[in-house]
PDB file of N, CA and C in Angstrom:
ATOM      1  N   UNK A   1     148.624  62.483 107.657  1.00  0.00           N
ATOM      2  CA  UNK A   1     149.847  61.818 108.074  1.00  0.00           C
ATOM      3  C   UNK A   1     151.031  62.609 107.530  1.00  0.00           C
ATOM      4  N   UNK A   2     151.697  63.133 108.681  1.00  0.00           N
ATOM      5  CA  UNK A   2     152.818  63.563 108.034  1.00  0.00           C
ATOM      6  C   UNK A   2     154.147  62.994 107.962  1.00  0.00           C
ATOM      7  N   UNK A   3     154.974  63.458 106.620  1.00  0.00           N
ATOM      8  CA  UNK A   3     155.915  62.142 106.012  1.00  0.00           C
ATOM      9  C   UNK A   3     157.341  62.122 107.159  1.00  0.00           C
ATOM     10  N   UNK A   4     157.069  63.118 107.948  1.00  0.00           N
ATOM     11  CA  UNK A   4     158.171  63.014 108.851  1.00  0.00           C
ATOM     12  C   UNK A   4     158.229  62.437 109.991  1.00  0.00           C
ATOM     13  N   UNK A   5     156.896  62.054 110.251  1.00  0.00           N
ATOM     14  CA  UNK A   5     156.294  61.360 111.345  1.00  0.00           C
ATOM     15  C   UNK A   5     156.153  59.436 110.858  1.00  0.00           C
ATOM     16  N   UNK A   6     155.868  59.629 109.592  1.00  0.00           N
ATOM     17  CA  UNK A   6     156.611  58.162 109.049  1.00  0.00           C
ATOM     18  C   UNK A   6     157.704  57.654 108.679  1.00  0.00           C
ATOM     19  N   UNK A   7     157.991  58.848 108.494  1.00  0.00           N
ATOM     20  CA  UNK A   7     160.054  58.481 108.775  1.00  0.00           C
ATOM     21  C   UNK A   7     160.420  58.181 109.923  1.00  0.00           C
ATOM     22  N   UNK A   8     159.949  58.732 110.984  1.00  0.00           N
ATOM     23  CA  UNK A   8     160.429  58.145 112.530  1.00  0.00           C
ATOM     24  C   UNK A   8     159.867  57.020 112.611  1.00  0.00           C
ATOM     25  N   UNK A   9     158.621  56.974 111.982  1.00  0.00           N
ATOM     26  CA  UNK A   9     158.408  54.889 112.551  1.00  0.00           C
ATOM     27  C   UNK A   9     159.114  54.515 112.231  1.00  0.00           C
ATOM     28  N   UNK A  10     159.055  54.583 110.953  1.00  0.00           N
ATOM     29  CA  UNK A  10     160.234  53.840 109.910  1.00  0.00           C
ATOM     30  C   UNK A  10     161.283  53.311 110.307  1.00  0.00           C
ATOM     31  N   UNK A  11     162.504  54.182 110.470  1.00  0.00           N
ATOM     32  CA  UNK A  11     163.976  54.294 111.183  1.00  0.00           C
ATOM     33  C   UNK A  11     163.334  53.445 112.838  1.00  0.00           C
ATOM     34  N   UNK A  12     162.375  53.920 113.537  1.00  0.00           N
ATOM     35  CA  UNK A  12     162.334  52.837 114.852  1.00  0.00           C
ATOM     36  C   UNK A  12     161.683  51.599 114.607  1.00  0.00           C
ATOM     37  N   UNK A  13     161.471  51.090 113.602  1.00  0.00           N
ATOM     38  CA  UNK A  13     160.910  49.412 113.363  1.00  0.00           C
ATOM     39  C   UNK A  13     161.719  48.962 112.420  1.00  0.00           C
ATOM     40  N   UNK A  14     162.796  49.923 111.754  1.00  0.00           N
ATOM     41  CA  UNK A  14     164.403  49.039 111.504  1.00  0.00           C
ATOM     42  C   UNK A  14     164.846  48.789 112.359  1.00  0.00           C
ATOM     43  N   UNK A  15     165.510  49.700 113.565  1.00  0.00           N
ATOM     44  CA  UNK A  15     166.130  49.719 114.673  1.00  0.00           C
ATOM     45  C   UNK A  15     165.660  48.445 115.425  1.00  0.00           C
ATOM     46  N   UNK A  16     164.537  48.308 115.725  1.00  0.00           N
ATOM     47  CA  UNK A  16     163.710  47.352 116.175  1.00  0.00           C
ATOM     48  C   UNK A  16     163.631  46.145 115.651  1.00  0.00           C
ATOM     49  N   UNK A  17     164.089  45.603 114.808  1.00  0.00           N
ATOM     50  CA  UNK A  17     164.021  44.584 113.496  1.00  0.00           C
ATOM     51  C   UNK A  17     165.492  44.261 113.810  1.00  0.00           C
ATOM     52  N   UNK A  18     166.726  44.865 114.078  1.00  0.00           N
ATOM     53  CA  UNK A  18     168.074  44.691 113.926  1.00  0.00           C
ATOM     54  C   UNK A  18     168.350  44.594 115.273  1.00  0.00           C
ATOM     55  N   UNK A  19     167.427  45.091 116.222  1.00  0.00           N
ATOM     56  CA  UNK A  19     167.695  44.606 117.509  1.00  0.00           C
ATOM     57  C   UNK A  19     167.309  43.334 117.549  1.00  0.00           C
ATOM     58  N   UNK A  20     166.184  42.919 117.869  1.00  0.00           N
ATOM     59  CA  UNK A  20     165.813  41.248 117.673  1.00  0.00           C
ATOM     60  C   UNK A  20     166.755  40.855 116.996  1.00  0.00           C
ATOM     61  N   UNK A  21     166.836  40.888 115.898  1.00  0.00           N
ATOM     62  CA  UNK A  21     167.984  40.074 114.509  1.00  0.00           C
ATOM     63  C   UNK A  21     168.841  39.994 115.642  1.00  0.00           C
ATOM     64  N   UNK A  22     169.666  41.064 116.135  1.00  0.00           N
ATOM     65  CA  UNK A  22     171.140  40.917 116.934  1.00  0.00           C
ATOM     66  C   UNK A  22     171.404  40.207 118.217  1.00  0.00           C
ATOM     67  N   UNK A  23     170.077  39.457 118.757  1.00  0.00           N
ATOM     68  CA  UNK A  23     169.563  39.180 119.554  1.00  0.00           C
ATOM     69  C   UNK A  23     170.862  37.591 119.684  1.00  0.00           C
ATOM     70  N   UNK A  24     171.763  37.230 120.430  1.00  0.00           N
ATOM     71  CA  UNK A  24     172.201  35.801 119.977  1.00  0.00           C
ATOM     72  C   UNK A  24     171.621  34.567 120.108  1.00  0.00           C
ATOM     73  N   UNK A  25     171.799  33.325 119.596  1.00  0.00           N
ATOM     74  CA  UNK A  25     170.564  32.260 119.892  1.00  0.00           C
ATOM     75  C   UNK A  25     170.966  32.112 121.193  1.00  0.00           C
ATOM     76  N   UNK A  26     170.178  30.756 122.104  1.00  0.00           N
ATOM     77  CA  UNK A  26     170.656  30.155 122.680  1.00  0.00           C
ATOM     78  C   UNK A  26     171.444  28.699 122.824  1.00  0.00           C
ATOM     79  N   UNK A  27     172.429  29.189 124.083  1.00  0.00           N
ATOM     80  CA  UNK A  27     173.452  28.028 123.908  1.00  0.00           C
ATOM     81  C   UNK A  27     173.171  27.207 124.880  1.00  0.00           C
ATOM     82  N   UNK A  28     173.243  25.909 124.532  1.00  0.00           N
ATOM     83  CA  UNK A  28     173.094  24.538 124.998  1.00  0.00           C
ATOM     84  C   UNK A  28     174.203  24.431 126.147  1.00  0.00           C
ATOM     85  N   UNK A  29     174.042  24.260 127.113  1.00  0.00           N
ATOM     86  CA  UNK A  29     175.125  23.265 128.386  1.00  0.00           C
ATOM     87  C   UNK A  29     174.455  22.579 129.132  1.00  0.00           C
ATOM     88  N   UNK A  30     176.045  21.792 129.746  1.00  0.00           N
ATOM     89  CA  UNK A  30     175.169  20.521 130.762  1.00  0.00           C
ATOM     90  C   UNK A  30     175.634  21.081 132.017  1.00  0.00           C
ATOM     91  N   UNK A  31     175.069  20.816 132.751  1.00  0.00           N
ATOM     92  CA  UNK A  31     175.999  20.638 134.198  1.00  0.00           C
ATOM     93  C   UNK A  31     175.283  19.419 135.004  1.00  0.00           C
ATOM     94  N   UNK A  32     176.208  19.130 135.771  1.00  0.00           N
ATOM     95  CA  UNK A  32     175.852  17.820 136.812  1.00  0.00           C
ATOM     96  C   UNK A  32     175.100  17.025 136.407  1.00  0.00           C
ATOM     97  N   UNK A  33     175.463  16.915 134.950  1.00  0.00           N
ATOM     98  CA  UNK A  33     174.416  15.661 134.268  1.00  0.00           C
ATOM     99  C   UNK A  33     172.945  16.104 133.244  1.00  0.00           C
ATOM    100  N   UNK A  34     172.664  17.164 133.538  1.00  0.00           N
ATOM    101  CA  UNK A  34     171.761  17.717 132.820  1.00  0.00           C
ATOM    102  C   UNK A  34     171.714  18.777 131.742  1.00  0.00           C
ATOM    103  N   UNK A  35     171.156  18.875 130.825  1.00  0.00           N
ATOM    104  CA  UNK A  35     171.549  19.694 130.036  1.00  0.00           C
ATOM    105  C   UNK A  35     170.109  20.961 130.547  1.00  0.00           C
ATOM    106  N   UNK A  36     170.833  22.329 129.749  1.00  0.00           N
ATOM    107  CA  UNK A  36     170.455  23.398 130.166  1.00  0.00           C
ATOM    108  C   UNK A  36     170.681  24.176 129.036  1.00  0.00           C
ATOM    109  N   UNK A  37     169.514  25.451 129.230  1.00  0.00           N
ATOM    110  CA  UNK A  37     169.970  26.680 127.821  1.00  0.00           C
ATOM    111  C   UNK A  37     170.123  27.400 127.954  1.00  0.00           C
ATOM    112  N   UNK A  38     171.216  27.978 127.819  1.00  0.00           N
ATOM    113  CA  UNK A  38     171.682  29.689 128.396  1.00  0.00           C
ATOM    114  C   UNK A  38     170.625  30.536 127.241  1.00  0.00           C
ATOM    115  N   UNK A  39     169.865  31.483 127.814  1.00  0.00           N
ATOM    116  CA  UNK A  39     169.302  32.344 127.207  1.00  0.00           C
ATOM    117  C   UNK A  39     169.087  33.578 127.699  1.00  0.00           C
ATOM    118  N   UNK A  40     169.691  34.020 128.781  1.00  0.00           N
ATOM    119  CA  UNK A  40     169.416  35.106 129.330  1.00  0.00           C
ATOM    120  C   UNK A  40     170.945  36.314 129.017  1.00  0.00           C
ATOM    121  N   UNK A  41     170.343  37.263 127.736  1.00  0.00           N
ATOM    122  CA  UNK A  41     171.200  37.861 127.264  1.00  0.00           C
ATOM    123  C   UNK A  41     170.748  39.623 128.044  1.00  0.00           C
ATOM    124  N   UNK A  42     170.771  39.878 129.208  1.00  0.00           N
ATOM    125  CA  UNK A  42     170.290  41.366 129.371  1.00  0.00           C
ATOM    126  C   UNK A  42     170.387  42.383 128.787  1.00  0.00           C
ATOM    127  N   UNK A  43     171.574  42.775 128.252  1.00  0.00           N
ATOM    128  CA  UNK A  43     171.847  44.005 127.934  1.00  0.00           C
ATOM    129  C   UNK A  43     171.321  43.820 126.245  1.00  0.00           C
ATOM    130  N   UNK A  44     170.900  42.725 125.866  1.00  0.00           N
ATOM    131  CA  UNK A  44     170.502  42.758 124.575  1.00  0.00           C
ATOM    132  C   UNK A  44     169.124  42.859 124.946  1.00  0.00           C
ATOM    133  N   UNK A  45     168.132  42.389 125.749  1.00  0.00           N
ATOM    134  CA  UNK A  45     167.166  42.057 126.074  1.00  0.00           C
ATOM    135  C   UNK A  45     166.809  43.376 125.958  1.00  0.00           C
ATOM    136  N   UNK A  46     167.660  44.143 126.256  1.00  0.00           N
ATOM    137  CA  UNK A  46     166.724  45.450 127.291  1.00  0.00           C
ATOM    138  C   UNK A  46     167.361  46.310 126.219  1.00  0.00           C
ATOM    139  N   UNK A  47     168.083  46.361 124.866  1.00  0.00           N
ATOM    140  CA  UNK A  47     167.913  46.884 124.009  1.00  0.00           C
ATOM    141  C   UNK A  47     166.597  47.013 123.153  1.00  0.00           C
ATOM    142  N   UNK A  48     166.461  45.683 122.988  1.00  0.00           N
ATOM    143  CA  UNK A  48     165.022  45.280 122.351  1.00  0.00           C
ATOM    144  C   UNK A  48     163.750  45.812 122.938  1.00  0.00           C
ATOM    145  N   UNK A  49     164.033  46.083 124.632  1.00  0.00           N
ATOM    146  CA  UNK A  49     162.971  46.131 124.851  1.00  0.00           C
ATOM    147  C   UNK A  49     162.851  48.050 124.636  1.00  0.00           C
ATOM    148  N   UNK A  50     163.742  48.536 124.725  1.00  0.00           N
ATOM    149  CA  UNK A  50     164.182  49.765 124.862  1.00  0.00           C
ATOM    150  C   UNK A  50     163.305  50.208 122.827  1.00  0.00           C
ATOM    151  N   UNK A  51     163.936  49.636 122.254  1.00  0.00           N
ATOM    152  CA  UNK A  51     163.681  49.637 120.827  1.00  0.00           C
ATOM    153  C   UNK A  51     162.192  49.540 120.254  1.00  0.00           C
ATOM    154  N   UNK A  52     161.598  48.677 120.958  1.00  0.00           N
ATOM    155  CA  UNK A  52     160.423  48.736 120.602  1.00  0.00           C
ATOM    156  C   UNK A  52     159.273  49.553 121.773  1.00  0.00           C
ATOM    157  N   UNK A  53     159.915  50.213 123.325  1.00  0.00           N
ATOM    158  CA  UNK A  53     158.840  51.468 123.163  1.00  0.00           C
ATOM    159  C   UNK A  53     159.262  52.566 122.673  1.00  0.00           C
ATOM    160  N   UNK A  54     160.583  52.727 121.898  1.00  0.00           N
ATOM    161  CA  UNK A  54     160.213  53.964 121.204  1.00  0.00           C
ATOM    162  C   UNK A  54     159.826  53.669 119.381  1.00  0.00           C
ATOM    163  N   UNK A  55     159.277  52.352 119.344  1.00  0.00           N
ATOM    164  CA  UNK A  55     158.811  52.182 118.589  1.00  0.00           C
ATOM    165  C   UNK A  55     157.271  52.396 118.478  1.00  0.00           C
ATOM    166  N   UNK A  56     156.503  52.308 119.432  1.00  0.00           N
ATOM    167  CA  UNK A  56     155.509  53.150 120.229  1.00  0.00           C
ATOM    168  C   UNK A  56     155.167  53.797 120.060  1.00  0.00           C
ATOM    169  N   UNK A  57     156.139  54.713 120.843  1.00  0.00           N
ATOM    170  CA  UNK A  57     155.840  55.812 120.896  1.00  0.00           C
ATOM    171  C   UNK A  57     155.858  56.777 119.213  1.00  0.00           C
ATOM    172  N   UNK A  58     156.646  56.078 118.082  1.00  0.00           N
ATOM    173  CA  UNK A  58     156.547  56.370 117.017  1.00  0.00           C
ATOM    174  C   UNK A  58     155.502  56.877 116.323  1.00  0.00           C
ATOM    175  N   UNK A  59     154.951  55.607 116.719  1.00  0.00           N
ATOM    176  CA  UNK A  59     153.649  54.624 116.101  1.00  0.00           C
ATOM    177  C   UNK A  59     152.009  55.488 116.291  1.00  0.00           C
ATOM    178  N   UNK A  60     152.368  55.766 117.666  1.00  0.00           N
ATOM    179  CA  UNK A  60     151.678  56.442 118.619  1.00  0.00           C
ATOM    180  C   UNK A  60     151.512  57.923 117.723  1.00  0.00           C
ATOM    181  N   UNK A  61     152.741  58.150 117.524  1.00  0.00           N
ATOM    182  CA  UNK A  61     152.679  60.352 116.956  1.00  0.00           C
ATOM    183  C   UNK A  61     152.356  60.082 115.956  1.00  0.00           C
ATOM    184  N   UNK A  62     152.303  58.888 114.904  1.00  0.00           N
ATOM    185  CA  UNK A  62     152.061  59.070 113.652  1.00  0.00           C
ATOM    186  C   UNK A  62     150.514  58.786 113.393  1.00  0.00           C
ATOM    187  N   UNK A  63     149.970  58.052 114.168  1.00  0.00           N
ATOM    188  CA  UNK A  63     148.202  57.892 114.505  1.00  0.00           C
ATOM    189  C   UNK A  63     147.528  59.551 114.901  1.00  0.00           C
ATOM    190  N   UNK A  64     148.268  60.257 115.783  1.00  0.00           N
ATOM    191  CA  UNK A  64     147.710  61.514 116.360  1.00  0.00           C
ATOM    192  C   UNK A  64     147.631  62.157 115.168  1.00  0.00           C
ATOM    193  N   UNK A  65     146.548  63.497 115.247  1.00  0.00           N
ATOM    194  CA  UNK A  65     146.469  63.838 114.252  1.00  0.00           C
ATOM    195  C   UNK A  65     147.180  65.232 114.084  1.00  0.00           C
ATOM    196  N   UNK A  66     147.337  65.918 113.187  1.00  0.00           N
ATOM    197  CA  UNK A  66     148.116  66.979 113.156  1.00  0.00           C
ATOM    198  C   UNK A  66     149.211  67.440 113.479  1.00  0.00           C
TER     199      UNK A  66
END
């Protein structure tokens, strides 16, 4: 295992950790009588999701050998 190849996980499963974290909750509304939960944040979504395959792919070079 080389230590530079665990430094890149590393740094991408912080990255990955602070994406989720940054993630905002969801917010409660009503309309026409019903209540509802806004949760659809995209551009955060697709950070996260962005974050964890190159968390992967990290993960991935640091398993290979040599």
């Amino acid at each position: 295992m080389k230590r530079d190849k665990l430094a890149a996980a590393v740094a991408e499963a912080e990255r990955f950790i602070a994406r989720a974290k940054a993630l905002p909750d969801a917010q409660p509304y009503e309309r026409h009588g019903h209540s509802f939960t806004h949760d659809n944040f995209p551009r955060e979504r697709g950070a996260i999701r962005r974050a964890s395959m190159d968390l992967t792919r990290a993960l991935a070079d640091l398993r290979r050998p040599a």
